[in-house]
C-alpha atoms as a PDB file:
ATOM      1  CA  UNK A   1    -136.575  45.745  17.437  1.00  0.00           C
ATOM      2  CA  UNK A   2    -136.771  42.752  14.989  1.00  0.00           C
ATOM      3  CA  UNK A   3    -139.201  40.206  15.825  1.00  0.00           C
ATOM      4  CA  UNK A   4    -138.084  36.412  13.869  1.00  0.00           C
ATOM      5  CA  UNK A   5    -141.197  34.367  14.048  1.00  0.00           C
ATOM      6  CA  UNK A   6    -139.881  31.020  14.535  1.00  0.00           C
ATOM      7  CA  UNK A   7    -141.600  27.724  14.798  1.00  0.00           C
ATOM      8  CA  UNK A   8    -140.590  24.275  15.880  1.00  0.00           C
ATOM      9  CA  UNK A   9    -140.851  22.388  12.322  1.00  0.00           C
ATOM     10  CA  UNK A  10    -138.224  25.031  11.217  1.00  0.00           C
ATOM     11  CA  UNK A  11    -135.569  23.060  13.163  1.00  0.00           C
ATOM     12  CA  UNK A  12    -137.060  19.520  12.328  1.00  0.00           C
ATOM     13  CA  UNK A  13    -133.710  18.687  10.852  1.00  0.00           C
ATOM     14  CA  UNK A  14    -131.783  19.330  13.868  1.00  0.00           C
ATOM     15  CA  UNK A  15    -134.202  17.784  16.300  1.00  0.00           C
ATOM     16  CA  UNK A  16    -133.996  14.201  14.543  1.00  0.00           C
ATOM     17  CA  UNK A  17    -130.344  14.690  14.550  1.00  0.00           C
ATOM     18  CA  UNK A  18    -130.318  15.200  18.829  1.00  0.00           C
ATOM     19  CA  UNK A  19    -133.142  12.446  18.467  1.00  0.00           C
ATOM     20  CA  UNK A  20    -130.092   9.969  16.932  1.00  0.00           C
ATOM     21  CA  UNK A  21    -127.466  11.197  18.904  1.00  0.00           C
ATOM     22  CA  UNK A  22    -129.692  10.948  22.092  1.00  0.00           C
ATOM     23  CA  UNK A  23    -130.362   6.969  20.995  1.00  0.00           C
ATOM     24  CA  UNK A  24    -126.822   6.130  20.154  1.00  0.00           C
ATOM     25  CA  UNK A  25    -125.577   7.389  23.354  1.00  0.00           C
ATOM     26  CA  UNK A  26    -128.769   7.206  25.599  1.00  0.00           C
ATOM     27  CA  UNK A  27    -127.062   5.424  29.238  1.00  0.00           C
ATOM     28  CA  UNK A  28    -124.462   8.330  29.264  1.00  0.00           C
ATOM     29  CA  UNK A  29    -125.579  11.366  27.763  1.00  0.00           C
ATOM     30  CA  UNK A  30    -128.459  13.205  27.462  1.00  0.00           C
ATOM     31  CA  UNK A  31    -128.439  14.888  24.023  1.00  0.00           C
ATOM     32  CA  UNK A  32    -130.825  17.887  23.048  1.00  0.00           C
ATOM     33  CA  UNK A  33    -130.655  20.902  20.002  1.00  0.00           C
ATOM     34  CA  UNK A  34    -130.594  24.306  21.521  1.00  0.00           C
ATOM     35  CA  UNK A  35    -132.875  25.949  19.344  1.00  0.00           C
ATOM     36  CA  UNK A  36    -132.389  29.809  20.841  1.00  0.00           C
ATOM     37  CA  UNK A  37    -128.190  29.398  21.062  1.00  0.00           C
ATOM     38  CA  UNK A  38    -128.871  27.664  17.095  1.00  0.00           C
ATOM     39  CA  UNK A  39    -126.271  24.611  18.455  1.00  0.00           C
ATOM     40  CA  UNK A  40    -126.295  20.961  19.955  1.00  0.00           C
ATOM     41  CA  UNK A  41    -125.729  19.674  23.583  1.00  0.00           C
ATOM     42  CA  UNK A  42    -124.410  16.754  25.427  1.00  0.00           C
ATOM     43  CA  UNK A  43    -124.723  16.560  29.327  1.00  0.00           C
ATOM     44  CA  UNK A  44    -122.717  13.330  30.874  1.00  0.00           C
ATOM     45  CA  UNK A  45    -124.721  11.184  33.232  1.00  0.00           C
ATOM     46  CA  UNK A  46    -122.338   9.784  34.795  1.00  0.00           C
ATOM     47  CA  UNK A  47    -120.361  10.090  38.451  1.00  0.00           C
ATOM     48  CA  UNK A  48    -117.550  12.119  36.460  1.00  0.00           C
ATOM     49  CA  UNK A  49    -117.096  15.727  36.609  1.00  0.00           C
ATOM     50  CA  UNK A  50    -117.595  16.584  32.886  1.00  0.00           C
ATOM     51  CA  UNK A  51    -118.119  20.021  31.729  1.00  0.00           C
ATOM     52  CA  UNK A  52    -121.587  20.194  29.447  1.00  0.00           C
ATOM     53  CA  UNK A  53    -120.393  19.777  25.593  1.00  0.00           C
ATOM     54  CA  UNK A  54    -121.641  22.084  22.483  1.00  0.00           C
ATOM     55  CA  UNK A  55    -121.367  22.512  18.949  1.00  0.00           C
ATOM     56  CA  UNK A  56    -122.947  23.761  15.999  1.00  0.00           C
ATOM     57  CA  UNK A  57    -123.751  20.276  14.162  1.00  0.00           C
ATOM     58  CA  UNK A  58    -124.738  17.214  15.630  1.00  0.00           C
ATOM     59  CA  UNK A  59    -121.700  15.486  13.906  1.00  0.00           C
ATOM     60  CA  UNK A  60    -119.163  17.684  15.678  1.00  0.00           C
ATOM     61  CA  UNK A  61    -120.840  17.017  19.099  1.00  0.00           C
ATOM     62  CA  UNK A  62    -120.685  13.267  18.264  1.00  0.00           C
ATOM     63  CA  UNK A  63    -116.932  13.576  17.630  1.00  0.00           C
ATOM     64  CA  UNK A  64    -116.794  15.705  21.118  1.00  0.00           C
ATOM     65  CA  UNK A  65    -118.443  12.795  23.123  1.00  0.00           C
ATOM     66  CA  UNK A  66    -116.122  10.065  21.615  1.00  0.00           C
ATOM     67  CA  UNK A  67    -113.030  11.770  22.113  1.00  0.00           C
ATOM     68  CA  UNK A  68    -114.404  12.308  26.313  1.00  0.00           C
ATOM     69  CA  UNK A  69    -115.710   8.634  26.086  1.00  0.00           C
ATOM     70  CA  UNK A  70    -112.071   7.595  24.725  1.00  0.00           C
ATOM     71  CA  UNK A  71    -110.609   9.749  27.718  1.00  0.00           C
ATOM     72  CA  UNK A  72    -113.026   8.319  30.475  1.00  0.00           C
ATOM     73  CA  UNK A  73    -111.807   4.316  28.773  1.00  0.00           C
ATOM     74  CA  UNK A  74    -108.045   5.300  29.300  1.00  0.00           C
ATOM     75  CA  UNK A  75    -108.489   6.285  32.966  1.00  0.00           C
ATOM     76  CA  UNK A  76    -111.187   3.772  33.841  1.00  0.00           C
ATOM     77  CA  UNK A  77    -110.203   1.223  36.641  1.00  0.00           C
ATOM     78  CA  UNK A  78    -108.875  -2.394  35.111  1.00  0.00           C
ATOM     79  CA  UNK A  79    -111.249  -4.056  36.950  1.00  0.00           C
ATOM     80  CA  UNK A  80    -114.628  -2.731  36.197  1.00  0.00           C
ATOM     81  CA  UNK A  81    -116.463  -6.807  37.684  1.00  0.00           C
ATOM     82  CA  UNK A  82    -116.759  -4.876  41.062  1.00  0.00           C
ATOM     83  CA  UNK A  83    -118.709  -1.788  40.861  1.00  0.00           C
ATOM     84  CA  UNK A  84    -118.627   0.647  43.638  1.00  0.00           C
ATOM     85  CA  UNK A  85    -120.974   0.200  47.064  1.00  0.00           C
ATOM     86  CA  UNK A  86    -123.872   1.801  46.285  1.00  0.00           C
ATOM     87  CA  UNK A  87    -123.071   2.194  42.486  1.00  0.00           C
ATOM     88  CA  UNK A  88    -125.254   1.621  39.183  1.00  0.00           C
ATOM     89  CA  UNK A  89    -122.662   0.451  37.663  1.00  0.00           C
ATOM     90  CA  UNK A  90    -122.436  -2.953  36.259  1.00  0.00           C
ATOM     91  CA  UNK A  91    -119.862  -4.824  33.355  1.00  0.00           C
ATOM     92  CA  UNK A  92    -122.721  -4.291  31.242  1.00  0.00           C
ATOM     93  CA  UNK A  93    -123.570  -0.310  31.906  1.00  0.00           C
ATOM     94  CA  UNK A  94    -120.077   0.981  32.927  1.00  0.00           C
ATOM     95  CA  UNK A  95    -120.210   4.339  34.504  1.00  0.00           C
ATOM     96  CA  UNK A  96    -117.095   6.249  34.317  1.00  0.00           C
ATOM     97  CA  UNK A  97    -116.019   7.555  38.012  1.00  0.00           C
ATOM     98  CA  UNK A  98    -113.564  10.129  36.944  1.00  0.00           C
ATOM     99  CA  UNK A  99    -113.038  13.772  36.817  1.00  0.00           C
ATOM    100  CA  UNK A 100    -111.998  15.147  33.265  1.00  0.00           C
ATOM    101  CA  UNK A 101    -111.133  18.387  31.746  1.00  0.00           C
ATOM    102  CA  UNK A 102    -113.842  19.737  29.254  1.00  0.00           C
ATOM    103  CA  UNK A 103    -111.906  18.720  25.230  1.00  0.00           C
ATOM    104  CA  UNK A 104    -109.398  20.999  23.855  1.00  0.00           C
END
């Protein structure tokens, strides 16, 4: 068996990279670096069913989330001044309420 000693600073690269994504994106994702599967991760916070994304570099995951954020703005209602009873979501925040398949 081969043992890899690994450490956190070895990945400091990649953690400031989910750090940015994470801040740029903060209200509807939750961004994080995988360290064991050696790729990124986006989980969507809002009410829409949206499969978890992944990719290798944090650039690549950023290009995943816009191209789902561009999907949830072409579906989203025309009227978003009247959130849902018992919704977050405000003109200011707006939470997507729609289900959408995982990017091609």
């Amino acid at each position: 068996m081969i043992t890899v000693a690994w450490d956190v600073r070895d990945d400091h690269d990649q953690y400031t990279v989910a750090r940015q994504l994470q801040l740029r994106h903060r209200s509807r994702w939750l961004v994080m670096w995988g360290p064991g599967s050696r790729a990124f991760f986006a989980f969507y916070r809002g009410r829409a069913h949206i499969a978890p994304l992944s990719a290798p570099t944090g650039q690549e995951l950023h290009h995943q989330i816009l191209h789902v954020e561009t999907d949830l703005a072409m579906t989203a209602p025309a009227d978003r001044s009247h959130p849902e009873p018992a919704c977050s979501r405000t003109p200011r925040t707006s939470t997507h309420h729609h289900v959408l398949r995982p990017p091609t």
